[in-house]
N, C-alpha and C. Protein backbone atom coordinates (compact mmCIF):
# COMPACT_ATOMS: atom_id res chain seq x y z
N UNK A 1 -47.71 -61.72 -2.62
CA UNK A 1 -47.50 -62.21 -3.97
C UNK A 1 -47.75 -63.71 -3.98
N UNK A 2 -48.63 -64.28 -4.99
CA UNK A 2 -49.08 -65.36 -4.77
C UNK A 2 -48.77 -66.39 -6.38
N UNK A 3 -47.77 -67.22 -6.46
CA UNK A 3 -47.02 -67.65 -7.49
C UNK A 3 -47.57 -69.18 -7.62
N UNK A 4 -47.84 -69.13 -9.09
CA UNK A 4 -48.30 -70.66 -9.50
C UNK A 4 -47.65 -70.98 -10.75
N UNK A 5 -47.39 -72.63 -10.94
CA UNK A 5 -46.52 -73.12 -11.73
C UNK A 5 -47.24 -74.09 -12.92
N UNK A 6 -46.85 -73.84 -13.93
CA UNK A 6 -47.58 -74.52 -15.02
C UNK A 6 -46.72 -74.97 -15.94
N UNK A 7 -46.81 -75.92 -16.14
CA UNK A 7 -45.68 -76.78 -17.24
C UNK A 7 -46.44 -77.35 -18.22
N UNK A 8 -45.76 -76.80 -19.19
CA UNK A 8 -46.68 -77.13 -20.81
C UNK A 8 -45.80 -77.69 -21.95
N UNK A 9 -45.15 -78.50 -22.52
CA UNK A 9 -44.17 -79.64 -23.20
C UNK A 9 -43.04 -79.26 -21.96
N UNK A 10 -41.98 -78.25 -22.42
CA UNK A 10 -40.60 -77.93 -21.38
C UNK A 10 -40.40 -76.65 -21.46
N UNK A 11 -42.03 -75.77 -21.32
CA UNK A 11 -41.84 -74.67 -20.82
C UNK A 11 -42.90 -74.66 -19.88
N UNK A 12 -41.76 -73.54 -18.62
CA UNK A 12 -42.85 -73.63 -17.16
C UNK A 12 -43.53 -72.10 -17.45
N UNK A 13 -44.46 -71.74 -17.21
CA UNK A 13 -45.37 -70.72 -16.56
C UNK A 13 -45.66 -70.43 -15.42
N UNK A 14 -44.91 -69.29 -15.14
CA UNK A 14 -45.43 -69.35 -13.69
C UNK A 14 -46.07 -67.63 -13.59
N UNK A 15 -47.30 -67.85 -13.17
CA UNK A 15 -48.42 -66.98 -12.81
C UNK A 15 -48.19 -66.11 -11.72
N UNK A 16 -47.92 -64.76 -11.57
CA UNK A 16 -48.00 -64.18 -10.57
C UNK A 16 -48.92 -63.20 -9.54
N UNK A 17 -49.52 -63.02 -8.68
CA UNK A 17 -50.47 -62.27 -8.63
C UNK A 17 -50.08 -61.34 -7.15
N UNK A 18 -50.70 -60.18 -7.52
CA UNK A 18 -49.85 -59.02 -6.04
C UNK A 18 -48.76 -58.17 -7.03
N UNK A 19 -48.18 -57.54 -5.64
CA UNK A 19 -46.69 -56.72 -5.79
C UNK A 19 -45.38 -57.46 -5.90
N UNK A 20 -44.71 -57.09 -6.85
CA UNK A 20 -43.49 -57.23 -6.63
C UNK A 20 -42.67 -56.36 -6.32
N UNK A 21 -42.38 -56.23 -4.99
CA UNK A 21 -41.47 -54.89 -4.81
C UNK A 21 -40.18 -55.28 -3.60
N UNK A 22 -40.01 -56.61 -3.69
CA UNK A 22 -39.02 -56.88 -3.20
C UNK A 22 -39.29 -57.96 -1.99
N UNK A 23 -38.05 -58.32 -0.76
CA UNK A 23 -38.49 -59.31 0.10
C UNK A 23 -38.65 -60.31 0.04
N UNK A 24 -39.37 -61.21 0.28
CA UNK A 24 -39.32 -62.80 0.58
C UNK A 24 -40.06 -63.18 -0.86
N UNK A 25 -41.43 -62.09 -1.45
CA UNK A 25 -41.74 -62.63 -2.94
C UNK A 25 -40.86 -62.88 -4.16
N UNK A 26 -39.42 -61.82 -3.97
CA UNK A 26 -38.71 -61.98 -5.30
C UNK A 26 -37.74 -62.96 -4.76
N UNK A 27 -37.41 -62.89 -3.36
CA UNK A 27 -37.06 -64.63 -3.49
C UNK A 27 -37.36 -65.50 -3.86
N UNK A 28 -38.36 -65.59 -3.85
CA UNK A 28 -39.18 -67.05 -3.91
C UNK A 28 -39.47 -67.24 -5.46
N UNK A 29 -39.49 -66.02 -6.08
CA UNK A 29 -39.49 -65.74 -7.89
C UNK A 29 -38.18 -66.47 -8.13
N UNK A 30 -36.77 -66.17 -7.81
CA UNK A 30 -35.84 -66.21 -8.52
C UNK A 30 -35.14 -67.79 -7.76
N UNK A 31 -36.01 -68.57 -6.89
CA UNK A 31 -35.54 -69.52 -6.28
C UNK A 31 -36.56 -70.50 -6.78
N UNK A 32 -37.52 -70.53 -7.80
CA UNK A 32 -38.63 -71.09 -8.17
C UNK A 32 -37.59 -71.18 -9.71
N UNK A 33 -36.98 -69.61 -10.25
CA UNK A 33 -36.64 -70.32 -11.30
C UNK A 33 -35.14 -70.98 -11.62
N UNK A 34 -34.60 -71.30 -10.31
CA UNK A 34 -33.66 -71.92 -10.08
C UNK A 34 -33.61 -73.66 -9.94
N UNK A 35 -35.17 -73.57 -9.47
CA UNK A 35 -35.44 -75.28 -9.13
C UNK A 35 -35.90 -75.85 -10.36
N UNK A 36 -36.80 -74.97 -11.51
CA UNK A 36 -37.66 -75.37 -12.74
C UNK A 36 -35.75 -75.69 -13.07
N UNK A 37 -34.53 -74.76 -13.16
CA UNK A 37 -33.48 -75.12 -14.02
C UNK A 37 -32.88 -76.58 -13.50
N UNK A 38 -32.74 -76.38 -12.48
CA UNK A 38 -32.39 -78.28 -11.63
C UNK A 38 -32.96 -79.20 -12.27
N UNK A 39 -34.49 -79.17 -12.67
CA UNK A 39 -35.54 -79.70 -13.32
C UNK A 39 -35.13 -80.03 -14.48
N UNK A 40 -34.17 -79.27 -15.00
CA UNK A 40 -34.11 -79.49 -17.00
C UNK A 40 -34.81 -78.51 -17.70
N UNK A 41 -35.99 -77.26 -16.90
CA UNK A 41 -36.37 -76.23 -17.43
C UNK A 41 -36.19 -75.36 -17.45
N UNK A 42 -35.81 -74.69 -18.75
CA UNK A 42 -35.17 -73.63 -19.19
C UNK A 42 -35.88 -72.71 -19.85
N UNK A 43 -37.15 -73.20 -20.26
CA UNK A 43 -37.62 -72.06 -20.61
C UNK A 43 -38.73 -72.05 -20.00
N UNK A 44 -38.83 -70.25 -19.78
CA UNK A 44 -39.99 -69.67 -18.68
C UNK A 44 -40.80 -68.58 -19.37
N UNK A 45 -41.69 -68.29 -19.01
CA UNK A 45 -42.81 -67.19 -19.28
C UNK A 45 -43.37 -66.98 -17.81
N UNK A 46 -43.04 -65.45 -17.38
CA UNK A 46 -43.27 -64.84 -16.56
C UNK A 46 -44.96 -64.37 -16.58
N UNK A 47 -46.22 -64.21 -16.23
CA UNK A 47 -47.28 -64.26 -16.55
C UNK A 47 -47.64 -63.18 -15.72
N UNK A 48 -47.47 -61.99 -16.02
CA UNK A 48 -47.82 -60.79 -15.09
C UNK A 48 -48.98 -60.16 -15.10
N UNK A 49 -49.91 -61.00 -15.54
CA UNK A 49 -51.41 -60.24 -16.00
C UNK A 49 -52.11 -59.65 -14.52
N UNK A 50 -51.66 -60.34 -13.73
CA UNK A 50 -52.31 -59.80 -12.49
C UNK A 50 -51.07 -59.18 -11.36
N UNK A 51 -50.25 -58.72 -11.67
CA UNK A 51 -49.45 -57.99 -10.98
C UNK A 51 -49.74 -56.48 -10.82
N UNK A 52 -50.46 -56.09 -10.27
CA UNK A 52 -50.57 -54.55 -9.92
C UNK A 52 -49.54 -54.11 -9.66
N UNK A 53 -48.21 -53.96 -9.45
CA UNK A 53 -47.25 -53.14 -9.17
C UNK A 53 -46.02 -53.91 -8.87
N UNK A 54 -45.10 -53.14 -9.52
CA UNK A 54 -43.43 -53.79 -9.27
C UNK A 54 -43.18 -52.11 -9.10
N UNK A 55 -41.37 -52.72 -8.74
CA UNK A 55 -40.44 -51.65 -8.49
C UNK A 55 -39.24 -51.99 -8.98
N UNK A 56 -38.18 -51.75 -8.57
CA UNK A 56 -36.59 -51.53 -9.12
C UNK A 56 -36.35 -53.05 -8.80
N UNK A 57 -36.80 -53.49 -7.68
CA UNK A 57 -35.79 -54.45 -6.62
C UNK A 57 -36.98 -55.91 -7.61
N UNK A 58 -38.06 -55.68 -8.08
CA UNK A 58 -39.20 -56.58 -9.00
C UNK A 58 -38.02 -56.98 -10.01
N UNK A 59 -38.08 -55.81 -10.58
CA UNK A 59 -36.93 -55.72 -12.36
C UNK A 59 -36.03 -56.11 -12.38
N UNK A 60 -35.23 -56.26 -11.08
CA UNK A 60 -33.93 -56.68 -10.71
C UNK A 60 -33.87 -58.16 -10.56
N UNK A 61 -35.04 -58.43 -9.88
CA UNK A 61 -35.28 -60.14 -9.75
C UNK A 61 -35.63 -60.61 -11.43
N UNK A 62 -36.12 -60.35 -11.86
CA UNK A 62 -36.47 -60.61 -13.38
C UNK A 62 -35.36 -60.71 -14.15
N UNK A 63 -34.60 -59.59 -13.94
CA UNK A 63 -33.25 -59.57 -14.77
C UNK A 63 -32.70 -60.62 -14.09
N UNK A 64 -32.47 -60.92 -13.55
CA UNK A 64 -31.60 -62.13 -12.45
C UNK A 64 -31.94 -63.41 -12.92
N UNK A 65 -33.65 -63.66 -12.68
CA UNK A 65 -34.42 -64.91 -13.19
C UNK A 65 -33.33 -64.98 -14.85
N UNK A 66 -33.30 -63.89 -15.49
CA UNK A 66 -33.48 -64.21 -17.20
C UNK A 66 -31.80 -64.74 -16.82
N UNK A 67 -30.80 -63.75 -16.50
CA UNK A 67 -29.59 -64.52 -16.38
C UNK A 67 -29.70 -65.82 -16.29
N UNK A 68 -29.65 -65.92 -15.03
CA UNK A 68 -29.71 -68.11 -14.47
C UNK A 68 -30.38 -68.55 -15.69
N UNK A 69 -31.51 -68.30 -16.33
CA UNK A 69 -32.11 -69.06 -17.10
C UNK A 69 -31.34 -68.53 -18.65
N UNK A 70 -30.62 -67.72 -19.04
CA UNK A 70 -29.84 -67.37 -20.20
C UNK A 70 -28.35 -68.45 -20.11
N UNK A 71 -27.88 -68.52 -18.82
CA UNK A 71 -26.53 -69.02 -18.29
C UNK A 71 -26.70 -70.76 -18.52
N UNK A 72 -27.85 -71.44 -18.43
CA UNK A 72 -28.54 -72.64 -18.48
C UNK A 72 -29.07 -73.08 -19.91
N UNK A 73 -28.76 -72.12 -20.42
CA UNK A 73 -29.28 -71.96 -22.18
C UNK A 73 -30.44 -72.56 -22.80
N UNK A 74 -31.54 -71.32 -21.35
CA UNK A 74 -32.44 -71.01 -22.01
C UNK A 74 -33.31 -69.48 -22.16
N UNK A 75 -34.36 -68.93 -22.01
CA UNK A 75 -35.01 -68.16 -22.17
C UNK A 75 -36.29 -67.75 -21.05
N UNK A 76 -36.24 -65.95 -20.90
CA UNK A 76 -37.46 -66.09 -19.89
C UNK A 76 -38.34 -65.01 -21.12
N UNK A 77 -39.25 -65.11 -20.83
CA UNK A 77 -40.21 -64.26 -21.70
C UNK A 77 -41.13 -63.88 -21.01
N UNK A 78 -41.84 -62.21 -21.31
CA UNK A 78 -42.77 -61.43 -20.20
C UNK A 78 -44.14 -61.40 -20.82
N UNK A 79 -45.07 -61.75 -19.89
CA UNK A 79 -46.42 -61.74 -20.71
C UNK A 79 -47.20 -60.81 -19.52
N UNK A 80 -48.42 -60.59 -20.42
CA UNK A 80 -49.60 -59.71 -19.69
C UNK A 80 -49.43 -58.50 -19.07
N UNK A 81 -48.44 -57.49 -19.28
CA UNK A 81 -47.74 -56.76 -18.57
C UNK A 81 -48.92 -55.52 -18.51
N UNK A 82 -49.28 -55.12 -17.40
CA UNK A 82 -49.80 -54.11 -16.78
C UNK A 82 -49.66 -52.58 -17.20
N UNK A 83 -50.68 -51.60 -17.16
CA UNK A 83 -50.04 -50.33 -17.98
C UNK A 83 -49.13 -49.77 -16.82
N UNK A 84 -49.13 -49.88 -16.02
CA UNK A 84 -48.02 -49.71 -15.04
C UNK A 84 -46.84 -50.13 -15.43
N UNK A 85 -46.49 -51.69 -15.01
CA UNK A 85 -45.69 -52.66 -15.21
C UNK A 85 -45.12 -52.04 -16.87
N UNK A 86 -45.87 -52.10 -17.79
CA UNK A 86 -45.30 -51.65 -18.99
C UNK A 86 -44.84 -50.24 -18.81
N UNK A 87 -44.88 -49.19 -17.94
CA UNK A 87 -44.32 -48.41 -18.17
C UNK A 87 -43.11 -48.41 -16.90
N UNK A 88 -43.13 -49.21 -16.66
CA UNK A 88 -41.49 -49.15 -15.58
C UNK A 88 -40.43 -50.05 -17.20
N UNK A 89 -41.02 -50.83 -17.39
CA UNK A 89 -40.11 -51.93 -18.35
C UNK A 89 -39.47 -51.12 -19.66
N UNK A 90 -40.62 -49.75 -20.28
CA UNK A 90 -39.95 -49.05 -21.11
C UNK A 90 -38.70 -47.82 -20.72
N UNK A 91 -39.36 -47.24 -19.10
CA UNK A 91 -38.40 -46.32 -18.67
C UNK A 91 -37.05 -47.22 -18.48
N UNK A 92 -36.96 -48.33 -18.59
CA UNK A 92 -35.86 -48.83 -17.67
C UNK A 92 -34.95 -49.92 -19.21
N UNK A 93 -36.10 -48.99 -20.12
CA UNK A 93 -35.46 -50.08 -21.50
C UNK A 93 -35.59 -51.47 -21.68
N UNK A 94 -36.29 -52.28 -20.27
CA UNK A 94 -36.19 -53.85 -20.77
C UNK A 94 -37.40 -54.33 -21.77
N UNK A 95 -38.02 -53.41 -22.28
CA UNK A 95 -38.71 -53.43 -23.42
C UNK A 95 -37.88 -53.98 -24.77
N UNK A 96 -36.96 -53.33 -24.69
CA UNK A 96 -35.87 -54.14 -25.87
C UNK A 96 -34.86 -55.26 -25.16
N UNK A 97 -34.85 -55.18 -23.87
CA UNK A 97 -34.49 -56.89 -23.70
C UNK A 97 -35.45 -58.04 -23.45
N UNK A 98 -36.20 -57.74 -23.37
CA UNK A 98 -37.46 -59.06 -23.65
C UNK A 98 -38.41 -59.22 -24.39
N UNK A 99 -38.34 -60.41 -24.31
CA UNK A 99 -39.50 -60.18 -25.27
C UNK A 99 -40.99 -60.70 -24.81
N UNK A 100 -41.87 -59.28 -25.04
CA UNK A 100 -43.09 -59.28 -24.65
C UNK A 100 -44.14 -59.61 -25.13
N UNK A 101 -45.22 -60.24 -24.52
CA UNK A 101 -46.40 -61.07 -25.21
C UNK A 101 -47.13 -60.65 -24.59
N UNK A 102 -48.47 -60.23 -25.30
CA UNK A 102 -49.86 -60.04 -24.60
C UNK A 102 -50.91 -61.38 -23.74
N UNK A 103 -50.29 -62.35 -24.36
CA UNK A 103 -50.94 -63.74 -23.23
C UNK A 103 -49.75 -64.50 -23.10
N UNK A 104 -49.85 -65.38 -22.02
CA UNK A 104 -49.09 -66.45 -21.77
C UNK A 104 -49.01 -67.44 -22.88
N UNK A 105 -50.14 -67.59 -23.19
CA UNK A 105 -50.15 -68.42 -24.48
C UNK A 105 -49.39 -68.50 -25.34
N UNK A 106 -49.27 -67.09 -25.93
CA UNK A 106 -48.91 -66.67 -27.25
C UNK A 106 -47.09 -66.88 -26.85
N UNK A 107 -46.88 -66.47 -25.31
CA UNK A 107 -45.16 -66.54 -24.95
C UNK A 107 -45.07 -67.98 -25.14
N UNK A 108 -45.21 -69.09 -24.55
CA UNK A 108 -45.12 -70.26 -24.40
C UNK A 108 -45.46 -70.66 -25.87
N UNK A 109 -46.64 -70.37 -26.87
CA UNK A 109 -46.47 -70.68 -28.31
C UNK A 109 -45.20 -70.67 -28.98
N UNK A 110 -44.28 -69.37 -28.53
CA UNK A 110 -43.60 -69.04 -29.08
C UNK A 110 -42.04 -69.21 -28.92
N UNK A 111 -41.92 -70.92 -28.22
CA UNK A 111 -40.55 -71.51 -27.96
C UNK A 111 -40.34 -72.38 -28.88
């Protein structure tokens, strides 16, 4: 999993590319959006356009990311989501806890 960071007024983007299915990548997810909060940034857009595959232990880091960043009072938002990826997020209902964008753009437009 290969993670890049983009800061656009005082929202970060961070780009993901690979699996998320647990291990040292969703560390490094939920310890990336721990340092943007140290930072003063609170709001995030998750950019999953190139994620071929998550799992339980992916969704779990995400839910986690949105806490810390809900608890800090701000917001994570899911973009580019995969027909895969979109169908773990509806079985698992976080379709109605996030809110989803077809580009990064349009998430980050929309703070």
């Amino acid at each position: 999993m290969a993670i890049s960071k983009k800061v656009i007024n005082d929202v970060a983007v961070l780009s993901m590319k690979g699996k998320l299915m647990g291990g040292p990548d969703t560390t490094t997810i939920h310890d990336t959006i721990k340092e943007l909060v140290d930072e003063g940034i609170v709001n995030v857009v998750l950019d999953m356009s190139k994620v071929n595959w998550l799992n339980s232990i992916g969704l779990g880091t995400i839910m986690a990311s949105s806490t810390t960043l809900t608890n800090a009072g701000g917001e994570l938002k899911v973009a580019g989501l995969q027909d895969k990826a979109r169908g773990l997020f509806s079985i698992a209902k976080l379709d109605s806890v996030f809110k989803i964008y077809e580009s990064a753009d349009r998430a980050a437009a929309d703070f």
